[in-house]
C-alpha atoms as a PDB file:
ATOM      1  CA  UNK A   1       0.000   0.000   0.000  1.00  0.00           C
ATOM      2  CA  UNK A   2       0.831   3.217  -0.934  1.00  0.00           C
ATOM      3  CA  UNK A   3      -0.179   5.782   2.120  1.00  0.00           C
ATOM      4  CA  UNK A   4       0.969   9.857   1.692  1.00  0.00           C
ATOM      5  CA  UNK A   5      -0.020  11.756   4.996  1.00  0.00           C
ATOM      6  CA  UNK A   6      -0.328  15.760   4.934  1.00  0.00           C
ATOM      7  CA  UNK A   7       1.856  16.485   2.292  1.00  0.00           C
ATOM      8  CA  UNK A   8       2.696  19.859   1.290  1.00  0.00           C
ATOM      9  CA  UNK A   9       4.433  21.624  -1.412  1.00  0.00           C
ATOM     10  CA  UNK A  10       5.484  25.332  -2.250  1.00  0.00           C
ATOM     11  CA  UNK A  11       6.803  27.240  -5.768  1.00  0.00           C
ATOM     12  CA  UNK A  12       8.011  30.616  -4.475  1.00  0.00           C
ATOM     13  CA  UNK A  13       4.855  32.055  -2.206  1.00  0.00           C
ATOM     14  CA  UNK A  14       2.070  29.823  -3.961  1.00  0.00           C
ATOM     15  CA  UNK A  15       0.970  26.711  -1.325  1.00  0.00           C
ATOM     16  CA  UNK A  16       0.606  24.091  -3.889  1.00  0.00           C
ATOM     17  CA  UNK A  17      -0.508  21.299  -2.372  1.00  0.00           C
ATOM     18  CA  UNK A  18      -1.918  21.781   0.994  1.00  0.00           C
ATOM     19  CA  UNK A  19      -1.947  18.952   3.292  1.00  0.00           C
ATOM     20  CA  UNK A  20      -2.684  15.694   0.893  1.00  0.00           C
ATOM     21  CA  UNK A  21      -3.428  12.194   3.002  1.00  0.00           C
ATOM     22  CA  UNK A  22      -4.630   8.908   0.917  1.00  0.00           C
ATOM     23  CA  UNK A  23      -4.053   6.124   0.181  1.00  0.00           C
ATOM     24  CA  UNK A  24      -3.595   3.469  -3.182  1.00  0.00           C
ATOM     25  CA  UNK A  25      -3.884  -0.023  -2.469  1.00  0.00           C
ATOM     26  CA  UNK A  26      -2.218  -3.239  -4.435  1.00  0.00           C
ATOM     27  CA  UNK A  27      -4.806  -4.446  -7.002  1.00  0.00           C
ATOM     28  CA  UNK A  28      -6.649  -1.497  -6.912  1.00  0.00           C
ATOM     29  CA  UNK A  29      -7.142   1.600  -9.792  1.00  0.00           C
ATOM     30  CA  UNK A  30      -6.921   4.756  -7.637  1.00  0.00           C
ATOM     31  CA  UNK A  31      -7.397   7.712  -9.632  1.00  0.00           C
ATOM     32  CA  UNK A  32      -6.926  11.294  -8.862  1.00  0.00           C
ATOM     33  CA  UNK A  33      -9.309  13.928 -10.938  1.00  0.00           C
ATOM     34  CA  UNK A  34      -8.811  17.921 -11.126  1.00  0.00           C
ATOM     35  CA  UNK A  35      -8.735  20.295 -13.860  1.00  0.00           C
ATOM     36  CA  UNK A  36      -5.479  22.028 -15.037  1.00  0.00           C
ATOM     37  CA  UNK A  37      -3.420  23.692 -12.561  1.00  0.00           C
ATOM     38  CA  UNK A  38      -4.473  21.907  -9.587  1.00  0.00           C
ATOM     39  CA  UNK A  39      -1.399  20.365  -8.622  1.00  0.00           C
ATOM     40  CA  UNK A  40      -1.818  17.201  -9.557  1.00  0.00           C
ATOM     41  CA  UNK A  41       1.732  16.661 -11.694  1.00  0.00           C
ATOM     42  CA  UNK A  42       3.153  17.822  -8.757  1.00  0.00           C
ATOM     43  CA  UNK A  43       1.895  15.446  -6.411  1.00  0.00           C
ATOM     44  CA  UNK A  44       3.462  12.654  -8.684  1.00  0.00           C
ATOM     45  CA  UNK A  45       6.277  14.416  -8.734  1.00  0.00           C
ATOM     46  CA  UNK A  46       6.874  14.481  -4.797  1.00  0.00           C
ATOM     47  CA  UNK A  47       6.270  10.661  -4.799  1.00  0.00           C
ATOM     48  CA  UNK A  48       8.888   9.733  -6.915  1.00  0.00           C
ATOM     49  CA  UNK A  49      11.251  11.858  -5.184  1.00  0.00           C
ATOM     50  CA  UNK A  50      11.523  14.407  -8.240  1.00  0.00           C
ATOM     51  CA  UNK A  51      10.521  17.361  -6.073  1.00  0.00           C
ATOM     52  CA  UNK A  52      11.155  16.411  -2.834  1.00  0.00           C
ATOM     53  CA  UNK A  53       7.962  16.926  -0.552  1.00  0.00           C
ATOM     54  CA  UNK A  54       8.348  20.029   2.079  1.00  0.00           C
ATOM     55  CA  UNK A  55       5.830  18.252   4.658  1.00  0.00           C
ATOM     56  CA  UNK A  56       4.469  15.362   5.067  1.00  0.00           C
ATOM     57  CA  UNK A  57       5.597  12.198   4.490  1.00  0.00           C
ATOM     58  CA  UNK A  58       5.085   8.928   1.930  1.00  0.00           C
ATOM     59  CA  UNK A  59       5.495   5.515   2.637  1.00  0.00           C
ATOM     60  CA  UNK A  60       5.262   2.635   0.624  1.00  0.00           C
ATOM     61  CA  UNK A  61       4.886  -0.944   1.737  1.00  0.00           C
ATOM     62  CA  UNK A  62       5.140  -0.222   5.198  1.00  0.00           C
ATOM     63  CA  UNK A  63       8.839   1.237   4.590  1.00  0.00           C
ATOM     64  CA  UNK A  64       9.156   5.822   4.920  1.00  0.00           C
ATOM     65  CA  UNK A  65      10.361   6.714   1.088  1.00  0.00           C
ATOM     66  CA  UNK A  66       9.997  10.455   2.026  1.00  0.00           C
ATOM     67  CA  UNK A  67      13.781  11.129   1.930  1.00  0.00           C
ATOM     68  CA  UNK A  68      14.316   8.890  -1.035  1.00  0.00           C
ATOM     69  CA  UNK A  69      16.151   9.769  -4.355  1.00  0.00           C
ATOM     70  CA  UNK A  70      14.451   8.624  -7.542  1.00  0.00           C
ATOM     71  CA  UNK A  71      16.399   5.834  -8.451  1.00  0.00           C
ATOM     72  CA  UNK A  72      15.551   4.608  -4.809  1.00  0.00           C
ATOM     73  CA  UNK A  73      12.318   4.677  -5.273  1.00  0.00           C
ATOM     74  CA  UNK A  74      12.412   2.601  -9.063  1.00  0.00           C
ATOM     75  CA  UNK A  75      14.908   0.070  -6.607  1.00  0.00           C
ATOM     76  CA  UNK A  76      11.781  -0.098  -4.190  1.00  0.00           C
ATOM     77  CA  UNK A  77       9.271  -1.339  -7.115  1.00  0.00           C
ATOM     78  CA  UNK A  78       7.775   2.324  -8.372  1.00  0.00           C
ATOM     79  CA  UNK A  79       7.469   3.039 -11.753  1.00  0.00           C
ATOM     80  CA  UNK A  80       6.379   6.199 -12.940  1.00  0.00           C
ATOM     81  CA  UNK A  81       4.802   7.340 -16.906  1.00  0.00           C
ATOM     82  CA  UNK A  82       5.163  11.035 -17.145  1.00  0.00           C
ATOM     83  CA  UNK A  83       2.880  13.200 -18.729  1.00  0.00           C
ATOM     84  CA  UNK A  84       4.658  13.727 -22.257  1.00  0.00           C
ATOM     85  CA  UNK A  85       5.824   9.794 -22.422  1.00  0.00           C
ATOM     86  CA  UNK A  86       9.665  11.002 -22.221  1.00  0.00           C
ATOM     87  CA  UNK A  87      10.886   8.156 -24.606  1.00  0.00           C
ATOM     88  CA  UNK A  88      13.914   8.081 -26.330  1.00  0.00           C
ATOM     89  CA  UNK A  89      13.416   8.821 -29.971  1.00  0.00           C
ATOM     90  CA  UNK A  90      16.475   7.719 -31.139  1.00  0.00           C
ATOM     91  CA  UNK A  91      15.911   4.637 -29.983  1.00  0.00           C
ATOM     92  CA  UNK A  92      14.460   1.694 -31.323  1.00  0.00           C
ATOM     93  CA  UNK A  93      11.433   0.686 -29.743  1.00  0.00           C
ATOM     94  CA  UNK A  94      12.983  -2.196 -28.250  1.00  0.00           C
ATOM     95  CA  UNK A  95      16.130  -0.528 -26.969  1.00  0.00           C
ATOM     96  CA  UNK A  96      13.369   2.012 -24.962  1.00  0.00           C
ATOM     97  CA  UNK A  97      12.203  -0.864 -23.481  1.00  0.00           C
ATOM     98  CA  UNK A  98      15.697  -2.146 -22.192  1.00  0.00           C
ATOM     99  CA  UNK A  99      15.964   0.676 -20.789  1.00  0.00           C
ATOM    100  CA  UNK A 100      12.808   0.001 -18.192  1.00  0.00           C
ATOM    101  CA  UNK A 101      14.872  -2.980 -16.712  1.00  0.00           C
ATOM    102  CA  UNK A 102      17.706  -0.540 -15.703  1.00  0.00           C
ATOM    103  CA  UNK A 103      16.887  -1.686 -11.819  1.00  0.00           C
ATOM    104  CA  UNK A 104      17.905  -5.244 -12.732  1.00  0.00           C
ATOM    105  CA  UNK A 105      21.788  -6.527 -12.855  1.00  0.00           C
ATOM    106  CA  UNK A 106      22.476  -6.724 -16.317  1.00  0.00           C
ATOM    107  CA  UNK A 107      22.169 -10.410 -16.301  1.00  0.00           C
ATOM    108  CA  UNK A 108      18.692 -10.240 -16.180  1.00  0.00           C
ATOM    109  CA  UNK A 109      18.245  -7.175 -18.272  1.00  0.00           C
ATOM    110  CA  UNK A 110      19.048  -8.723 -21.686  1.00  0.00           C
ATOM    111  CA  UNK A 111      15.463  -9.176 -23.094  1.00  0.00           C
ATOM    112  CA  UNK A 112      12.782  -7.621 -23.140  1.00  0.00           C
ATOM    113  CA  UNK A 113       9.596  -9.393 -21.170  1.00  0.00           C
ATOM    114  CA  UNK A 114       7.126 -11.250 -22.965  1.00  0.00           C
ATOM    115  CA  UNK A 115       4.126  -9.900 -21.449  1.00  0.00           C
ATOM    116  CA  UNK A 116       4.741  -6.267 -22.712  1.00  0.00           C
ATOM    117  CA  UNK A 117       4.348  -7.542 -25.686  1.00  0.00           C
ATOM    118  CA  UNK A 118       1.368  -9.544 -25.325  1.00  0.00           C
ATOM    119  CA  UNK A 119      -0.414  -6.477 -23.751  1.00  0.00           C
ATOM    120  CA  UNK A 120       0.937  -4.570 -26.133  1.00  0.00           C
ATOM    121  CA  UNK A 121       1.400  -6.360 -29.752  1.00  0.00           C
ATOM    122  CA  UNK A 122       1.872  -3.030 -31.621  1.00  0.00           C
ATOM    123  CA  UNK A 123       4.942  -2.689 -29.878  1.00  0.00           C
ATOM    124  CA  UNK A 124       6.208  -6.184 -31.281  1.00  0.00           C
ATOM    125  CA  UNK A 125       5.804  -5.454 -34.705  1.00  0.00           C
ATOM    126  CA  UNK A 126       7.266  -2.121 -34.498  1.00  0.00           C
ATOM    127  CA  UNK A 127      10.199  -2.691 -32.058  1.00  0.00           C
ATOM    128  CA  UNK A 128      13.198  -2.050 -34.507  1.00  0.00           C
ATOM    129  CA  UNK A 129      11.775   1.053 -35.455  1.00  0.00           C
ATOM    130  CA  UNK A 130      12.923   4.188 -34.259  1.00  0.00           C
ATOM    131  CA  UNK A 131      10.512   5.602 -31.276  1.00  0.00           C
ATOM    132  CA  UNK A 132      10.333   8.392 -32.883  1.00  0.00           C
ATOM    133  CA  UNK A 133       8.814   7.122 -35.623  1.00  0.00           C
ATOM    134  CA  UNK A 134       5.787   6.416 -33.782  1.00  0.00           C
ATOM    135  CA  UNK A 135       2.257   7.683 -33.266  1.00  0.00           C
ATOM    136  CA  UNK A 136       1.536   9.459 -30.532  1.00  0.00           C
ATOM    137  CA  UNK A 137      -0.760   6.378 -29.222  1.00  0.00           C
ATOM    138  CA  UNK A 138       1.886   4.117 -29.644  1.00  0.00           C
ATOM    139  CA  UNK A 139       4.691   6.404 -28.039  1.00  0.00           C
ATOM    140  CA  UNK A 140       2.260   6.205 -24.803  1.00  0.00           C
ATOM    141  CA  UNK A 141       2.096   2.329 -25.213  1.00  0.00           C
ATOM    142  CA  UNK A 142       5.600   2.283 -25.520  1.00  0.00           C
ATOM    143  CA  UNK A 143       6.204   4.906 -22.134  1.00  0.00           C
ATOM    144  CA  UNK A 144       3.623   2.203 -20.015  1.00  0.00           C
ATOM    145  CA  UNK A 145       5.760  -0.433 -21.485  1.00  0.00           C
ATOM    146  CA  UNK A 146       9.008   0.904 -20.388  1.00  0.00           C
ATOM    147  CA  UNK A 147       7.413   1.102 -16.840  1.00  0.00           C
ATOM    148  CA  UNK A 148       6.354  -2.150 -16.555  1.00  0.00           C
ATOM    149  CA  UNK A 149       9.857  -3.314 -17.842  1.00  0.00           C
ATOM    150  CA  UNK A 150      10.727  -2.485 -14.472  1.00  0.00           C
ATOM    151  CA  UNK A 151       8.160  -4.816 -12.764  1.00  0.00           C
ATOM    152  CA  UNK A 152       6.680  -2.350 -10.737  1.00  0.00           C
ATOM    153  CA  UNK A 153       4.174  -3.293  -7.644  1.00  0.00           C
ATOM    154  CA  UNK A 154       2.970   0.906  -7.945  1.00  0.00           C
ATOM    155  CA  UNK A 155       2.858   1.957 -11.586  1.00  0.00           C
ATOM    156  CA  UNK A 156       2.368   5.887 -11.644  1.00  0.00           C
ATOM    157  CA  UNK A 157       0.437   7.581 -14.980  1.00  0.00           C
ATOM    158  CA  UNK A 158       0.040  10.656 -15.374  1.00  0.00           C
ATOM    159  CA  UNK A 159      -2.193  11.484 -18.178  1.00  0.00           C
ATOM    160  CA  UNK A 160      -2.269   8.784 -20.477  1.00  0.00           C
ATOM    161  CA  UNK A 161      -5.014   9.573 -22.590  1.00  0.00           C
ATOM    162  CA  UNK A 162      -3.540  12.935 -23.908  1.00  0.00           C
ATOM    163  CA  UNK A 163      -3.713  13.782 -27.305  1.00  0.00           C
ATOM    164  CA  UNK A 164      -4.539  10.145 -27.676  1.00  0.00           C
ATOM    165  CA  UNK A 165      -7.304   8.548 -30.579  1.00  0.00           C
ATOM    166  CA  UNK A 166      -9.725   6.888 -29.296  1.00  0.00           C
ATOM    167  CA  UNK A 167      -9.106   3.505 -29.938  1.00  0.00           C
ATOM    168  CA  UNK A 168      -5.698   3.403 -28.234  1.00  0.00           C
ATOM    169  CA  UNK A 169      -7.407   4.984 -25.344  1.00  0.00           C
ATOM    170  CA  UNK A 170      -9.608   1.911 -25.378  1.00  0.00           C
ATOM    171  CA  UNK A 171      -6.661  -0.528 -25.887  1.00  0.00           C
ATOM    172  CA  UNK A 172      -4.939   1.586 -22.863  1.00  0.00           C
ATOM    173  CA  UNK A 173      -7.859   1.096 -20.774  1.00  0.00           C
ATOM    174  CA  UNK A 174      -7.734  -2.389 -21.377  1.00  0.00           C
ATOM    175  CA  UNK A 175      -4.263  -2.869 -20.152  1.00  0.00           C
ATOM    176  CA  UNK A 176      -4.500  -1.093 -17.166  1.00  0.00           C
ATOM    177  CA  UNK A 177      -7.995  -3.346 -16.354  1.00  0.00           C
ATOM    178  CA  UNK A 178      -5.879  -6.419 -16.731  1.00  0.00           C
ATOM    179  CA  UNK A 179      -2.650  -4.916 -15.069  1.00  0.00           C
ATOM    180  CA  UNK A 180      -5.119  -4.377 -11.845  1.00  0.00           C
ATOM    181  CA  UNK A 181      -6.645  -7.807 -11.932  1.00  0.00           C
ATOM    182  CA  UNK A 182      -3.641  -9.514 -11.517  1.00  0.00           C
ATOM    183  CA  UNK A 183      -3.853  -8.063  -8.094  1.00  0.00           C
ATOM    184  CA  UNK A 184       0.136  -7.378  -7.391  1.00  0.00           C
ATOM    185  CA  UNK A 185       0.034  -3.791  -7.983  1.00  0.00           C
ATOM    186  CA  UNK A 186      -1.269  -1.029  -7.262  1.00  0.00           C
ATOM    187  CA  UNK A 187      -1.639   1.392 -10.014  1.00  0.00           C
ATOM    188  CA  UNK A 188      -2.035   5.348  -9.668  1.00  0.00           C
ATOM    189  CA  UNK A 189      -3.628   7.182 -12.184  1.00  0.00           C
ATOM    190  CA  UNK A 190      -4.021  10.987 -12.772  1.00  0.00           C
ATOM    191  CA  UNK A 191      -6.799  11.970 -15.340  1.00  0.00           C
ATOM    192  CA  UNK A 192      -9.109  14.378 -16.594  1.00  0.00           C
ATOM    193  CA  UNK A 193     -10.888  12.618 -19.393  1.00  0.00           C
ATOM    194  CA  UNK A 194     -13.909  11.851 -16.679  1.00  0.00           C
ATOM    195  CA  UNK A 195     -15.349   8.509 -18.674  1.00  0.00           C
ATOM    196  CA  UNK A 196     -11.796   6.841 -19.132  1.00  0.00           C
ATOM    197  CA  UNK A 197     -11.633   7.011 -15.136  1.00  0.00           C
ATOM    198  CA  UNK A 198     -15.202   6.456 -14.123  1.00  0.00           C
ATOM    199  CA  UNK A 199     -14.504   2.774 -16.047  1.00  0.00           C
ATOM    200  CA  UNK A 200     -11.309   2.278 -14.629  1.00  0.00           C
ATOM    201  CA  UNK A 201     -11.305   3.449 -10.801  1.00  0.00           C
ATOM    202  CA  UNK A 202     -11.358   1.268  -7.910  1.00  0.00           C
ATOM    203  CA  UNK A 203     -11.262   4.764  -5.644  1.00  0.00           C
ATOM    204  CA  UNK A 204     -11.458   8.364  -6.600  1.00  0.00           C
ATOM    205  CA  UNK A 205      -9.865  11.228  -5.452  1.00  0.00           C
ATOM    206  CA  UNK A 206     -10.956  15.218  -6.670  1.00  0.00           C
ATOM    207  CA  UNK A 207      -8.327  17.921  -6.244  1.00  0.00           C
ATOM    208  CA  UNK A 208      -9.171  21.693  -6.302  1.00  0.00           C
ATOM    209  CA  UNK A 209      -6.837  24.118  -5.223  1.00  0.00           C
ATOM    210  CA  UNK A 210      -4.072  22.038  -4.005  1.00  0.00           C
ATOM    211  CA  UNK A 211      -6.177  20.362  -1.688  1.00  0.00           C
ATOM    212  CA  UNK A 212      -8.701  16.828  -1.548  1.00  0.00           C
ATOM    213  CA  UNK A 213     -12.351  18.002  -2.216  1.00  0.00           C
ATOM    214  CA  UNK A 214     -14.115  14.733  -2.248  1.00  0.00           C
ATOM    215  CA  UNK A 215     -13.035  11.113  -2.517  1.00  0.00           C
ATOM    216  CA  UNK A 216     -14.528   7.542  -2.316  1.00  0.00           C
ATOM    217  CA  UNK A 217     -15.423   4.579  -4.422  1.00  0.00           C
ATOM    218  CA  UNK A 218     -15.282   4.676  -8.324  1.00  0.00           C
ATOM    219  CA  UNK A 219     -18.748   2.748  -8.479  1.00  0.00           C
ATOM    220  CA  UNK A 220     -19.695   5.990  -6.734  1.00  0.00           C
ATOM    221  CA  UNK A 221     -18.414   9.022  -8.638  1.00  0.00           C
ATOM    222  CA  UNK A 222     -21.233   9.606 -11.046  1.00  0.00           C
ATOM    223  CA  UNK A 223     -23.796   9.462  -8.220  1.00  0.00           C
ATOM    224  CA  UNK A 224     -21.325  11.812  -6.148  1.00  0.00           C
ATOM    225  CA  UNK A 225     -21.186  14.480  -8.498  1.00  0.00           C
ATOM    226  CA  UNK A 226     -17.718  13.640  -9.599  1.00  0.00           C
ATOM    227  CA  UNK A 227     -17.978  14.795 -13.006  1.00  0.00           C
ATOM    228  CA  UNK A 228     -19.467  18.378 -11.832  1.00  0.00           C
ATOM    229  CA  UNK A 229     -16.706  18.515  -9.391  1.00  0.00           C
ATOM    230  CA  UNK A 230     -14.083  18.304 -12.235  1.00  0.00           C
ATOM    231  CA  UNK A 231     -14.748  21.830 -13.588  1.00  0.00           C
ATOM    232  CA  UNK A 232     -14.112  23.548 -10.208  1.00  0.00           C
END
């Protein structure tokens, strides 16, 4: 389990997250709504260590990560898909995903897995092409792909149906249903396209302002008013 208790951050004078507690539980979608600007990149950010957290604290499988580097928190079994994919697009397809098993000794980090590319057969066909060669869809499979190279137990999106067609949204969707069925990880999921995380979420969680507005279960949001809360 994934647990983050009052956690604050500040750019300059702005407060931009203002005391945060929840929690995301193994085999469970959590996802956390907002519009633009709410801080919701930055609280990914804190928990992978990229902006380190001014209060609070995170802790992940019982053990405190608040003080941890990045790369200790990839060692610890967190993956993270930033919002812009961040793929190498010089690199073949395949050599992007070699690059997801980084936290392995290099014994082990000679080939890719063979469930990336069952979930994701695009990325098969395609994987001595250059990644940037590829559609934006199939950059974003590619980004989720990399992560899961890493075997995560938390796997951390951030936006992953931007600028997305619809029918790798679907096939997206799809993955991250039968990533959380498995039931040995927990997955984290920032979004604003309300319908992609009304199927998908186990919990919900609403920012505004920095700050929690509403949470609960994902069977609940459209009888909670989640998708009015969204525009505030």
């Amino acid at each position: 389990m994934l647990q983050v208790n009052e956690l604050h951050q500040y750019y300059g004078g702005s407060h931009i997250l203002r005391g945060l507690s929840f929690d995301a539980k193994i085999g469970e979608v959590t996802c956390v709504l907002g519009r633009n600007g709410v801080g919701k990149t930055t609280l990914l950010r804190c928990l992978m260590g990229l902006t380190p957290a001014k209060q609070g604290s995170v802790t992940w499988e019982g053990n405190p990560i608040t003080r941890y580097k990045p790369h200790q928190r990839v060692q610890a079994g967190i993956a993270y898909v930033p919002q812009g994919r961040e793929i190498f697009p010089r690199l073949t397809v395949e050599e992007n995903l070699l690059m997801g098993l980084s936290r392995f000794p290099a014994s082990q980090a000679k080939e890719v897995p063979a469930f990336i590319y069952e979930l994701f057969p695009v990325l098969k066909q395609m994987k001595h092409r250059r990644g940037g060669d590829l559609s934006g869809g199939q950059q974003q499979q590619l980004a989720i792909g990399r992560a899961l190279a890493s075997q995560p137990r938390l796997l951390i999106l951030d936006e992953p149906t931007e600028g997305i067609q619809p029918s790798v949204i679907k096939e997206i969707g799809v993955v991250i249903k039968r990533l959380a069925e498995r039931g040995d990880m927990a997955i984290l999921l920032v979004e604003q396209f309300y319908d992609f995380a009304a199927e998908l979420a186990d919990r919900y969680i609403v920012m505004a302002r920095g700050e929690i507005v509403q949470n609960g279960k994902g069977t609940d949001m459209e009888a909670e008013g989640v998708r009015g809360l969204m525009a505030i």
